[in-house]
Protein backbone atom coordinates (compact mmCIF):
# COMPACT_ATOMS: atom_id res chain seq x y z
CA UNK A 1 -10.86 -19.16 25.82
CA UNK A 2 -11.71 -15.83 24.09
CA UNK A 3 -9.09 -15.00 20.96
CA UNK A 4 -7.90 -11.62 20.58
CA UNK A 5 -6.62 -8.81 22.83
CA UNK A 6 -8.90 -7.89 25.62
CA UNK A 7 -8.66 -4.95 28.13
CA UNK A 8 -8.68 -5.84 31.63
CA UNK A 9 -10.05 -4.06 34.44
CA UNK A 10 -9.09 -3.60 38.04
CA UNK A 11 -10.58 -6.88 39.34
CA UNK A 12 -8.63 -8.53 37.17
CA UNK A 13 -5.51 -6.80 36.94
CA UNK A 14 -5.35 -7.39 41.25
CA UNK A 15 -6.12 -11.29 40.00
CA UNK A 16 -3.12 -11.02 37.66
CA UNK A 17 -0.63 -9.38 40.56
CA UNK A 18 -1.39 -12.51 43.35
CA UNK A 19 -1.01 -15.22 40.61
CA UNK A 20 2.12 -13.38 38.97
CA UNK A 21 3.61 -13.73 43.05
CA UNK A 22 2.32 -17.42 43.04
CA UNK A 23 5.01 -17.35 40.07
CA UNK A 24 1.80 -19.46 38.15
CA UNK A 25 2.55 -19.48 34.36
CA UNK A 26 1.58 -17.43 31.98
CA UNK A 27 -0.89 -19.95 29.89
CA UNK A 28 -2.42 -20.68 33.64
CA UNK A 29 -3.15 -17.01 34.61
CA UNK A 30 -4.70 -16.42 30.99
CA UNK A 31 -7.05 -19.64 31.18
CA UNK A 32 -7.75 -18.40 34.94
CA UNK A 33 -8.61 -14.90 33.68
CA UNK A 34 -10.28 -16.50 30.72
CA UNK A 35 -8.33 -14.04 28.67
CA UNK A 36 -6.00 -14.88 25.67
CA UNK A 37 -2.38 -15.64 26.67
CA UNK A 38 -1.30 -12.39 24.12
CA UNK A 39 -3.37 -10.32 26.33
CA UNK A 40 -1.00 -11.14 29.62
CA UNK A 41 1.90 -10.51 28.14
CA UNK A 42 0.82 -7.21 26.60
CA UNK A 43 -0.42 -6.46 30.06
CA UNK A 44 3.11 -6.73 31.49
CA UNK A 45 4.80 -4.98 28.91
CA UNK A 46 2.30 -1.95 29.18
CA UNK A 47 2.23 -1.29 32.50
CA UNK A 48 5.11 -3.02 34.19
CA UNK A 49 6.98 -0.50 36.57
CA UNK A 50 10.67 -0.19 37.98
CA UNK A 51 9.47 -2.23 41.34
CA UNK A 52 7.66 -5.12 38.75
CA UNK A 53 4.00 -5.65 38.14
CA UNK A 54 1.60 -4.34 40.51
CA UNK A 55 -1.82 -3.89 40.02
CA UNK A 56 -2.62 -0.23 41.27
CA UNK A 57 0.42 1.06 39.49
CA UNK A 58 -0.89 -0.63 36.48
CA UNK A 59 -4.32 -0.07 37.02
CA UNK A 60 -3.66 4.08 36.97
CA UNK A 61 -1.33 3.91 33.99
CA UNK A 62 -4.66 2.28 32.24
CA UNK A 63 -6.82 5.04 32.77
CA UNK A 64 -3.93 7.96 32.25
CA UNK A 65 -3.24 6.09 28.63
CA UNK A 66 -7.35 6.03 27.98
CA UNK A 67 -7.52 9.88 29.00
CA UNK A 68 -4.71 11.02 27.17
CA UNK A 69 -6.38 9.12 23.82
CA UNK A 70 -8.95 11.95 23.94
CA UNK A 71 -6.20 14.65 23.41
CA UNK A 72 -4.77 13.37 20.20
CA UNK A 73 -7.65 14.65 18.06
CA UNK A 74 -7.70 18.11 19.07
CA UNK A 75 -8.42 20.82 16.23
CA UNK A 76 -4.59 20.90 15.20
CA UNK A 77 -4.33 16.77 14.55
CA UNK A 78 -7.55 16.53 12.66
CA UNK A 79 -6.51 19.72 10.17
CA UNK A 80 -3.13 17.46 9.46
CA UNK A 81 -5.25 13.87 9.21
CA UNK A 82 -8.08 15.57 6.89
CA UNK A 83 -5.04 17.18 4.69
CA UNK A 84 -3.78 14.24 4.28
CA UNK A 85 -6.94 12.17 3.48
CA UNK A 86 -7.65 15.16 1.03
CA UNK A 87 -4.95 14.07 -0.86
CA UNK A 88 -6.43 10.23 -0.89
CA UNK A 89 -3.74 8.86 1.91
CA UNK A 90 -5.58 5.52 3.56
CA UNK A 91 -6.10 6.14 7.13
CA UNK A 92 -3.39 3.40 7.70
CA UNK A 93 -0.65 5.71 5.75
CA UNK A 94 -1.89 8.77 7.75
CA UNK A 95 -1.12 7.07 10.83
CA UNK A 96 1.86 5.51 9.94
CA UNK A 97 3.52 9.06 8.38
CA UNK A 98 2.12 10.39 11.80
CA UNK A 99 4.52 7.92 13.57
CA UNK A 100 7.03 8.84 11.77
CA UNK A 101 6.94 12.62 13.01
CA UNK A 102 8.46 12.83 16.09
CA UNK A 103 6.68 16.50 16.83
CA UNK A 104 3.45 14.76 16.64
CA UNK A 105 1.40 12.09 18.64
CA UNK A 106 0.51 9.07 17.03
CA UNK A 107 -3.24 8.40 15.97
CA UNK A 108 -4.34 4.57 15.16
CA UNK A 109 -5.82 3.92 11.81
CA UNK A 110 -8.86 2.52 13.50
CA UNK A 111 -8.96 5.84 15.25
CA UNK A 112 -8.90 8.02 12.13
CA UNK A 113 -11.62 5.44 10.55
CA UNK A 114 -13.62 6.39 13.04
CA UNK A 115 -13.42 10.01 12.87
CA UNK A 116 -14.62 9.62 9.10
CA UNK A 117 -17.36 7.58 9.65
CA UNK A 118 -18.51 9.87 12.66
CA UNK A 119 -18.27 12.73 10.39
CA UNK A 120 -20.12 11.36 7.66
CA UNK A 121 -22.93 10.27 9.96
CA UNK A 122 -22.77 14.36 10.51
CA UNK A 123 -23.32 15.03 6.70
CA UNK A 124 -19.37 14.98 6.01
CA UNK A 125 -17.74 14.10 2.95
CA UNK A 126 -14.60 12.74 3.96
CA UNK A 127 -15.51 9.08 3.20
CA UNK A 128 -15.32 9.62 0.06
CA UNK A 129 -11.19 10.92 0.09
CA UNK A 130 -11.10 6.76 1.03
CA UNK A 131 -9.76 4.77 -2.04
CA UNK A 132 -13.32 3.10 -2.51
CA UNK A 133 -15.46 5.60 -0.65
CA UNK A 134 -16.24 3.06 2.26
CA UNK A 135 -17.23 0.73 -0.63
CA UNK A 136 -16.08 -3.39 -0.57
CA UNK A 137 -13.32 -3.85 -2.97
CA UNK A 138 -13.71 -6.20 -5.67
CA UNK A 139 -10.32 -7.44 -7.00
CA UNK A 140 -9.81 -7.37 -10.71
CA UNK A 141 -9.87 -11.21 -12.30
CA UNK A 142 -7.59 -12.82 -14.75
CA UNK A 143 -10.74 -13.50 -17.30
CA UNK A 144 -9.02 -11.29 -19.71
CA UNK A 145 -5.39 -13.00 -19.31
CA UNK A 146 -4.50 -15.21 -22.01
CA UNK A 147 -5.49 -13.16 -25.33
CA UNK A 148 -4.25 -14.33 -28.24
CA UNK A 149 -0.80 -16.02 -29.33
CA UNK A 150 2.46 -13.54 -28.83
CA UNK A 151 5.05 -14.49 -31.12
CA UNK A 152 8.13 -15.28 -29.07
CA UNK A 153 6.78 -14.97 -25.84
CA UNK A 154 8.83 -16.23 -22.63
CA UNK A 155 7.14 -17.34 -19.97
CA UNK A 156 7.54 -15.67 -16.27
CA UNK A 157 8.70 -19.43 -15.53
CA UNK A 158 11.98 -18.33 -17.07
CA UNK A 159 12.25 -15.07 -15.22
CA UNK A 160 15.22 -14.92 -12.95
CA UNK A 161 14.63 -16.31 -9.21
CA UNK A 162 15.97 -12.88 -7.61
CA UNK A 163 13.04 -10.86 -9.39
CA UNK A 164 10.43 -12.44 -6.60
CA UNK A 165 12.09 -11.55 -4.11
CA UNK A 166 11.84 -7.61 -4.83
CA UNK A 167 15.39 -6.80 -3.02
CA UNK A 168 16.69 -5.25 -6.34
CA UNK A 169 15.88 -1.82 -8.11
CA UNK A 170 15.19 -2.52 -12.12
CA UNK A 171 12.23 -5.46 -12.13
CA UNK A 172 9.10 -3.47 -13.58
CA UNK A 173 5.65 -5.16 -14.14
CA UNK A 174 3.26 -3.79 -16.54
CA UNK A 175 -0.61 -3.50 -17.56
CA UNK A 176 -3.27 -1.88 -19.31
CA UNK A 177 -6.27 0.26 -17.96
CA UNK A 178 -9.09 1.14 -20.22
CA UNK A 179 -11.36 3.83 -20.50
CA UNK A 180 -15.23 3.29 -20.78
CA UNK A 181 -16.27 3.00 -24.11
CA UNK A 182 -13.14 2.45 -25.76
CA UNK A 183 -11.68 6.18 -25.11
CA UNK A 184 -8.69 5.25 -24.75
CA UNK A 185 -5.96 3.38 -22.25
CA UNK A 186 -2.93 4.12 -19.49
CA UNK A 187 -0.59 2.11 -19.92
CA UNK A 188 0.53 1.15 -15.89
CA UNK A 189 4.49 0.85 -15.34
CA UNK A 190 5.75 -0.53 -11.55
CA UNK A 191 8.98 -0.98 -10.34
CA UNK A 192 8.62 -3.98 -7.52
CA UNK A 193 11.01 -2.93 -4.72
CA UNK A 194 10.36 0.96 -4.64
CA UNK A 195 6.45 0.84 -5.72
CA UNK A 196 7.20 3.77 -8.06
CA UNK A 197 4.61 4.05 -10.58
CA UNK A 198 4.83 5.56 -14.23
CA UNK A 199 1.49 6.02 -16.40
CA UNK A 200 1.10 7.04 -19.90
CA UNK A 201 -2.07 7.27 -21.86
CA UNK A 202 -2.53 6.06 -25.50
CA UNK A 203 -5.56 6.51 -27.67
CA UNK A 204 -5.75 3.42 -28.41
CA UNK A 205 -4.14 0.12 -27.20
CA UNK A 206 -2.11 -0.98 -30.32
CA UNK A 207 0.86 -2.98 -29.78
CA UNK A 208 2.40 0.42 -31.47
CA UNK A 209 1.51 2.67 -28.77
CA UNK A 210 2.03 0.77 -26.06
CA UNK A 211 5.60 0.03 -27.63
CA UNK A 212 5.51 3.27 -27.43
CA UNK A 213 4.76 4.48 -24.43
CA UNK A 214 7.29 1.87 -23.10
CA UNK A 215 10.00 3.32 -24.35
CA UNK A 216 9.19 6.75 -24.14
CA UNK A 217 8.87 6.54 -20.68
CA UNK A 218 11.51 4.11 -19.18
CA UNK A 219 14.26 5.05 -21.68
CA UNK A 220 15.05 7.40 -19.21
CA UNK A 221 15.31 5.04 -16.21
CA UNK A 222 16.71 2.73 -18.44
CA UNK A 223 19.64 1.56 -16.31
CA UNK A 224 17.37 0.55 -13.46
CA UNK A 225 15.22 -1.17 -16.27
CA UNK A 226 16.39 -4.98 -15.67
CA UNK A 227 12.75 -7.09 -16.37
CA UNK A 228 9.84 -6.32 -17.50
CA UNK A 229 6.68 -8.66 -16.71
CA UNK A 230 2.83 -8.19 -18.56
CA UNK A 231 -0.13 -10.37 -19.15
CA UNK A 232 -0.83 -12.05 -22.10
CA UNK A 233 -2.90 -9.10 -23.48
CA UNK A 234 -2.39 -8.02 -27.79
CA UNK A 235 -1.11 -5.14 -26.93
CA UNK A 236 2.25 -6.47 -26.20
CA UNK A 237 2.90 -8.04 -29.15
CA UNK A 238 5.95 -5.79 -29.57
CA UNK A 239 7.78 -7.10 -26.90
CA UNK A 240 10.71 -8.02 -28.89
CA UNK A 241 11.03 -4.21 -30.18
CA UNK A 242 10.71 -2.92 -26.53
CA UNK A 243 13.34 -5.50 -24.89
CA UNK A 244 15.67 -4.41 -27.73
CA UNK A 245 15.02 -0.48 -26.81
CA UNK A 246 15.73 -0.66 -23.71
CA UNK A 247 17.67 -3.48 -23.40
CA UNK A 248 16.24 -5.59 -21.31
CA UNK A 249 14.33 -8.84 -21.10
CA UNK A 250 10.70 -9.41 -21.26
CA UNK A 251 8.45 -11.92 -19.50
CA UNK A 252 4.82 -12.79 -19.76
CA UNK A 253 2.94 -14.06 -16.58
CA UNK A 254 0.99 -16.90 -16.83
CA UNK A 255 -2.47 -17.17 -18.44
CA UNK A 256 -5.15 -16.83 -15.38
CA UNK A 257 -2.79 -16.11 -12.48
CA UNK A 258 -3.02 -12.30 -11.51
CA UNK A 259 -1.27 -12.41 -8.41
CA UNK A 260 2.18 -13.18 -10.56
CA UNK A 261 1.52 -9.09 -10.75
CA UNK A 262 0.25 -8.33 -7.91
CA UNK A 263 1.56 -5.11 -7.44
CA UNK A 264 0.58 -3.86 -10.79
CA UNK A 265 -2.70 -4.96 -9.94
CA UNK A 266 -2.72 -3.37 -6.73
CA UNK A 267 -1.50 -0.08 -8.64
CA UNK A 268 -4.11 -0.17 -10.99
CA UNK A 269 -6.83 -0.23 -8.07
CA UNK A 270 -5.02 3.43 -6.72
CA UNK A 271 -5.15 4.92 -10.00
CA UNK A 272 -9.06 3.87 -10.43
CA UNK A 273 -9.96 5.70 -7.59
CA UNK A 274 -8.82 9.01 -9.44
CA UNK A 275 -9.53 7.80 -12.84
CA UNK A 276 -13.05 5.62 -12.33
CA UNK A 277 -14.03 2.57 -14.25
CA UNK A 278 -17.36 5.67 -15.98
CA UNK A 279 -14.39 7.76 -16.79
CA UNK A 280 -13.71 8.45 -20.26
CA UNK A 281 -9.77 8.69 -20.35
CA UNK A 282 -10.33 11.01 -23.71
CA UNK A 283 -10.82 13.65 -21.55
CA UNK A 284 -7.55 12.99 -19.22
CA UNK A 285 -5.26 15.72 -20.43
CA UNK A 286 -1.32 14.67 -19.96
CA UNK A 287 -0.97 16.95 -16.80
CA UNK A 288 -3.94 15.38 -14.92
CA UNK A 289 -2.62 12.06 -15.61
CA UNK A 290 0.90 13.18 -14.68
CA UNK A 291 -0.53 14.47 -10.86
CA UNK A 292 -1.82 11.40 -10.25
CA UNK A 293 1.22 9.32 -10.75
CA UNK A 294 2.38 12.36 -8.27
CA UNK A 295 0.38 11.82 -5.90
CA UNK A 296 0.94 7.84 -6.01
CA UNK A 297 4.50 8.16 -5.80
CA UNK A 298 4.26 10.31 -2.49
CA UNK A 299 2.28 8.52 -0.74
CA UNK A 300 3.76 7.13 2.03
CA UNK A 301 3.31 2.73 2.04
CA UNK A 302 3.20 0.29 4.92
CA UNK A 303 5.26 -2.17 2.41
CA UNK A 304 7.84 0.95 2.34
CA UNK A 305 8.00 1.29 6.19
CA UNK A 306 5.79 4.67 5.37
CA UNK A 307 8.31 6.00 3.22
CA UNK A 308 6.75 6.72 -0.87
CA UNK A 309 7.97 5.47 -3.73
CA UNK A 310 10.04 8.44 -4.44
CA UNK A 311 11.71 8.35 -1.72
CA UNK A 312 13.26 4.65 -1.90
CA UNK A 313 13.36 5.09 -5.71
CA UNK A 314 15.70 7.99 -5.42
CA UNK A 315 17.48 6.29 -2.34
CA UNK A 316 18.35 3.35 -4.07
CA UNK A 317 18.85 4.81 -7.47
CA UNK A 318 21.67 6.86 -5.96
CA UNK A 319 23.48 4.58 -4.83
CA UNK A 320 24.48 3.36 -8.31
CA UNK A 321 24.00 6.75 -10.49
CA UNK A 322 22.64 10.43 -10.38
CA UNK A 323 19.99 9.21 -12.86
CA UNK A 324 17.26 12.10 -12.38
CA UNK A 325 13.46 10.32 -11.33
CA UNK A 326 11.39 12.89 -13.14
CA UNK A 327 11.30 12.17 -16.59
């Protein structure tokens, strides 16, 4: 039997209405139709009417829903999907915002993928708003995990259970991005329920600096500052000085596993797609840097229910202090 969701037509949609009388069940009717049982039941739910199933009713609801399809990206819906794509949204976040907006007509992600590809087969440059300009991703590896011997390090083994379950605000994981050449570093802060992302560039990546631009940065937060998590890379050597600024505790993932941050990971892949791996971060001035982690933390995520960091941050935040975001 085919897998998937498959569209049926009016021969088979009048096949569907005499076995659906013949009260046959459901897994029958899909191996008779040779159609996947999923594609029945969404069948039903789509076009059943106030008198049941019947196949003309359903067959003309069908074709209305296919013609209406083509009115959803007239002039006004593709200014509001290119906006947002201009400002490096994934088609999946455009159309998941777009659902969000009651005064607008939803648009698929597929549908919006589409669009871009059609209009850079036209000479269009809109593929390249995508986070890897149509390119394959490849996912950063854990070569460079293990560096060194920290002095006092505690494993993430240690780490409180409730931190992997991302339900409270104050867990933060942390990382490194370098420049080409050696011009430089960001050091990458995310907090794991609301996604929100800080960044702050060092010239180099000391243990010093990145101390540094620890505390510089979360001191602020520091209430809803209740674990930190980071590799095994030199540069946090000062972990002991940084737990003891912000007082907090400090855990190192273990050596070769990645996906223990995954969403620092994750965040580092956004912020390459402003900031490319030919990019020479000496010439990143403090207010380009600070747009981008802007623009990350309003963009709306599928993990979020297509609300942005901000948003939840300041939500949740709230409910235990008037501690500002902005820092």
């Amino acid at each position: 039997m085919p897998n998937g969701y498959h569209h049926l037509d009016r021969y088979k949609r009048c096949q569907l209405y005499t076995l659906m009388r013949r009260k046959d069940p459901i897994a029958l009717i899909a191996k008779e139709l040779e159609v996947n049982r999923s594609t029945i039941y969404r069948e039903l739910k789509r076009n059943h009417g106030q008198r049941g199933y019947r196949y003309k009713q359903a067959q003309e609801k069908a074709i209305k829903r296919r013609n209406s399809k083509t009115h959803k990206m007239n002039e006004v819906m593709i200014a509001i999907i290119e906006e947002k794509l201009g400002s490096q949204w994934s088609p999946e976040q455009v159309s998941g915002w777009l659902k969000k907006q009651e005064y607008q007509k939803s648009v698929s992600h597929e549908t919006i993928y589409k669009h871009v590809w059609k209009d850079k087969k036209s000479g269009g440059l809109l593929y390249k708003e995508l986070r890897h300009s149509g390119k394959k991703y490849n996912k950063r590896g854990g070569k460079s995990a293990g560096r060194g011997c920290i002095p006092g390090r505690i494993d993430i083994s240690e780490r409180p259970a409730i931190v992997e379950k991302k339900t409270r605000l104050g867990d933060w994981e942390l990382d490194t991005i370098i420049g080409i050449e050696g011009s430089g570093a960001i050091v990458s802060m995310v907090e794991r329920s609301s996604k929100l992302t800080k960044l702050e560039k060092v010239s180099r990546k000391t243990a010093k600096e990145v101390k540094d631009a620890l505390v510089d940065r979360l001191s602020p937060v520091q209430k809803f500052v209740m674990t930190l998590t980071s590799d095994n890379g030199k540069e946090f050597a000062y972990h002991k000085q940084v737990s003891q600024s912000l007082e907090t505790d400090f855990y190192f993932a273990t050596p070769y596993h990645s996906w223990e941050r995954g969403l620092n990971e994750h965040t580092n892949g956004l912020v390459r797609q402003y900031l490319p791996k030919n990019k020479r971060f000496d010439e990143v001035s403090a207010g380009n840097l600070k747009e981008i982690e802007k623009l990350l933390n309003n963009r709306p995520r599928k993990v979020l229910g297509f609300s942005t960091p901000e948003e939840v941050f300041n939500h949740l935040s709230k409910e235990a202090s008037n501690v500002a975001l902005r820092c």
